[in-house]
C-alpha atoms as a PDB file:
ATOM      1  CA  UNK A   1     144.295  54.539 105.804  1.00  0.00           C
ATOM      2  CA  UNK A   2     142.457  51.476 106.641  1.00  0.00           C
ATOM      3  CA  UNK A   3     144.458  49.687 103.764  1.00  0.00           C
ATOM      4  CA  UNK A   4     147.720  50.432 105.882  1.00  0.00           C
ATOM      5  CA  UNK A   5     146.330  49.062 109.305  1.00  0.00           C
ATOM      6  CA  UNK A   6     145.461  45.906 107.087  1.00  0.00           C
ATOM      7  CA  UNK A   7     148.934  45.705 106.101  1.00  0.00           C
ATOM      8  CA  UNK A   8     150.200  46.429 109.692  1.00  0.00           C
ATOM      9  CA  UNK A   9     148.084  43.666 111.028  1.00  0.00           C
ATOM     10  CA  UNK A  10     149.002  40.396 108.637  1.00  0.00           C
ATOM     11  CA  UNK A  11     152.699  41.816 108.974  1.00  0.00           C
ATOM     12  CA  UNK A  12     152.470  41.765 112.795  1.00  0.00           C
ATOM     13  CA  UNK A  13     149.801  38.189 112.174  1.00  0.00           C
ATOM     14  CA  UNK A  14     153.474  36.989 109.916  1.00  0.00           C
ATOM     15  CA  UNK A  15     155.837  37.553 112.815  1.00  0.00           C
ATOM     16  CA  UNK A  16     153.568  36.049 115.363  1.00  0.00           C
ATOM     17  CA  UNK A  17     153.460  33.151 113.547  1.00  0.00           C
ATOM     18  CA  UNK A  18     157.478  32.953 112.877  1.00  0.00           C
ATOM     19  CA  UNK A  19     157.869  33.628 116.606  1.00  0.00           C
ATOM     20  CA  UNK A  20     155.369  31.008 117.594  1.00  0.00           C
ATOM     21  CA  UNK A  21     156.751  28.329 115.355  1.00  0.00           C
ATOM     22  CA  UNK A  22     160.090  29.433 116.720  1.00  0.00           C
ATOM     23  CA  UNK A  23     158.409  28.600 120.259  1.00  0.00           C
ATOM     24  CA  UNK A  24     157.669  25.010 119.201  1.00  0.00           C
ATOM     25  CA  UNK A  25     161.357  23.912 117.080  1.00  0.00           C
ATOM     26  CA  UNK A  26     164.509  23.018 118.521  1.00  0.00           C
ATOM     27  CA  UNK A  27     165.768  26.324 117.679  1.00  0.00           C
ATOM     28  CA  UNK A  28     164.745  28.086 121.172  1.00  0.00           C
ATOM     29  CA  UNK A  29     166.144  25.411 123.443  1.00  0.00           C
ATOM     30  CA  UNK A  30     169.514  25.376 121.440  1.00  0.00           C
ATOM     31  CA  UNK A  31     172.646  26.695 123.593  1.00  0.00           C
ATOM     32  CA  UNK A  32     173.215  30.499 122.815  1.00  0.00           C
ATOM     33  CA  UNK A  33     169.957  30.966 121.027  1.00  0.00           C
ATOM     34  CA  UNK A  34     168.221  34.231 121.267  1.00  0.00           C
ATOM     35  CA  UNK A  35     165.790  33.997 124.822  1.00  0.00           C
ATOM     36  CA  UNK A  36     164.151  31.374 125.949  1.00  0.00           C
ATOM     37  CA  UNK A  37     160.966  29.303 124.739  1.00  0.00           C
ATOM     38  CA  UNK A  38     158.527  32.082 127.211  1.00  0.00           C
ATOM     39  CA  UNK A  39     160.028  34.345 125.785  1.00  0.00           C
ATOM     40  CA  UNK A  40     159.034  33.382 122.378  1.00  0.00           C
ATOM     41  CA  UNK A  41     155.529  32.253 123.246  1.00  0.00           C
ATOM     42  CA  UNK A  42     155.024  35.543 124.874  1.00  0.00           C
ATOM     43  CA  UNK A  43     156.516  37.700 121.548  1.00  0.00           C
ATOM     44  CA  UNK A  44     154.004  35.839 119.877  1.00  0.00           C
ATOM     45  CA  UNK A  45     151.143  36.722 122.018  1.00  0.00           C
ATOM     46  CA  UNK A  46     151.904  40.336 122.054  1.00  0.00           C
ATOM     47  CA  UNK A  47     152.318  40.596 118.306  1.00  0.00           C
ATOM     48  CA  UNK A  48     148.772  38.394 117.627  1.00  0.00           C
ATOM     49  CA  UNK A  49     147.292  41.409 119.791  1.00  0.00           C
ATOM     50  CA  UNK A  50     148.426  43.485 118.441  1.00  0.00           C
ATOM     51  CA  UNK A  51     147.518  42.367 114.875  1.00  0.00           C
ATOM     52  CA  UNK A  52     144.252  41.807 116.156  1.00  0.00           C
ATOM     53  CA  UNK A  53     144.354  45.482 117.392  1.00  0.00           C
ATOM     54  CA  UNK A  54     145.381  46.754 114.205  1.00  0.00           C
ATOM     55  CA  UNK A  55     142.830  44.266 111.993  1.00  0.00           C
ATOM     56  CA  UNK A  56     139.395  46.215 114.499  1.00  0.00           C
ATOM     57  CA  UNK A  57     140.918  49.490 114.262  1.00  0.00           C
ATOM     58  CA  UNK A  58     141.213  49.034 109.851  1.00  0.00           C
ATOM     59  CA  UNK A  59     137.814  48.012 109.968  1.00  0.00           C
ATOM     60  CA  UNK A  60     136.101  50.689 111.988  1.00  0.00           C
ATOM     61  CA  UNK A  61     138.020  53.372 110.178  1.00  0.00           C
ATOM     62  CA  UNK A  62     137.135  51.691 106.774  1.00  0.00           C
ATOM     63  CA  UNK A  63     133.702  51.762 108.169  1.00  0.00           C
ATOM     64  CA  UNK A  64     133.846  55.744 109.255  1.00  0.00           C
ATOM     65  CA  UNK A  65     134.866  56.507 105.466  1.00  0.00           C
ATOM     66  CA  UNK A  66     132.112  55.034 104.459  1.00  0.00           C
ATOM     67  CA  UNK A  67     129.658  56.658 106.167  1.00  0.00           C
ATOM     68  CA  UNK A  68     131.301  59.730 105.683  1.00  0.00           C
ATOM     69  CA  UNK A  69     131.697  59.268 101.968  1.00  0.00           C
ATOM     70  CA  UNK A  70     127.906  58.306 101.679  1.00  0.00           C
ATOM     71  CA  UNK A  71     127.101  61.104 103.927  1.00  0.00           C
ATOM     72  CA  UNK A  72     128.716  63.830 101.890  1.00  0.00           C
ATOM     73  CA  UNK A  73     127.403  62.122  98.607  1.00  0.00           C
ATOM     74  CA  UNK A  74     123.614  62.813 100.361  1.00  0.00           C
ATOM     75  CA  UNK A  75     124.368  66.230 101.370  1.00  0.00           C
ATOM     76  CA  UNK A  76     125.713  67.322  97.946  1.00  0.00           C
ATOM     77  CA  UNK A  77     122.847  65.434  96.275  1.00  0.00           C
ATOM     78  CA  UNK A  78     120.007  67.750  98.359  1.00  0.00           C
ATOM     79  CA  UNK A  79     121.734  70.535  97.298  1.00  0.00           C
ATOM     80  CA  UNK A  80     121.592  70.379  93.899  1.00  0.00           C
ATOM     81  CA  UNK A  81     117.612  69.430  94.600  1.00  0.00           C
ATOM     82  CA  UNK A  82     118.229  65.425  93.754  1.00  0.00           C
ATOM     83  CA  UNK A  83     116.455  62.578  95.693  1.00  0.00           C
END
């Protein structure tokens, strides 16, 4: 699972950055372009947190499967009378 929040984040990191860079080009202050430069700039905030979001939450769950994994390895270990 933490392999899919990894992808979520550098997707979400990817737009940021498009949305960011569409911030600082002529595109945003064209007539009839899509919003305004805020409106970019803030896109791009909200989509870097939430990247960042998604990059904590991969690594804490990675972390929780690891302990878990090592925890059943230990428990299956006693049982069969192995140190």
């Amino acid at each position: 699972m933490s392999r899919n929040l990894y992808i979520l984040g550098a997707t979400l990191l990817l737009l940021s950055l498009v949305s960011c860079g569409l911030a600082w080009t002529r595109v945003a202050h064209a007539p009839g372009s899509p919003g305004d430069v805020s409106l970019w700039r803030t896109i791009a905030s909200v989509l870097m947190l939430f990247a960042l979001v998604a990059g904590v939450v991969g690594t804490l769950t990675s972390l929780f499967e690891q302990s878990s994994r090592r925890n059943a390895e230990r428990s299956s270990r006693r049982r069969r009378g192995e140190q």
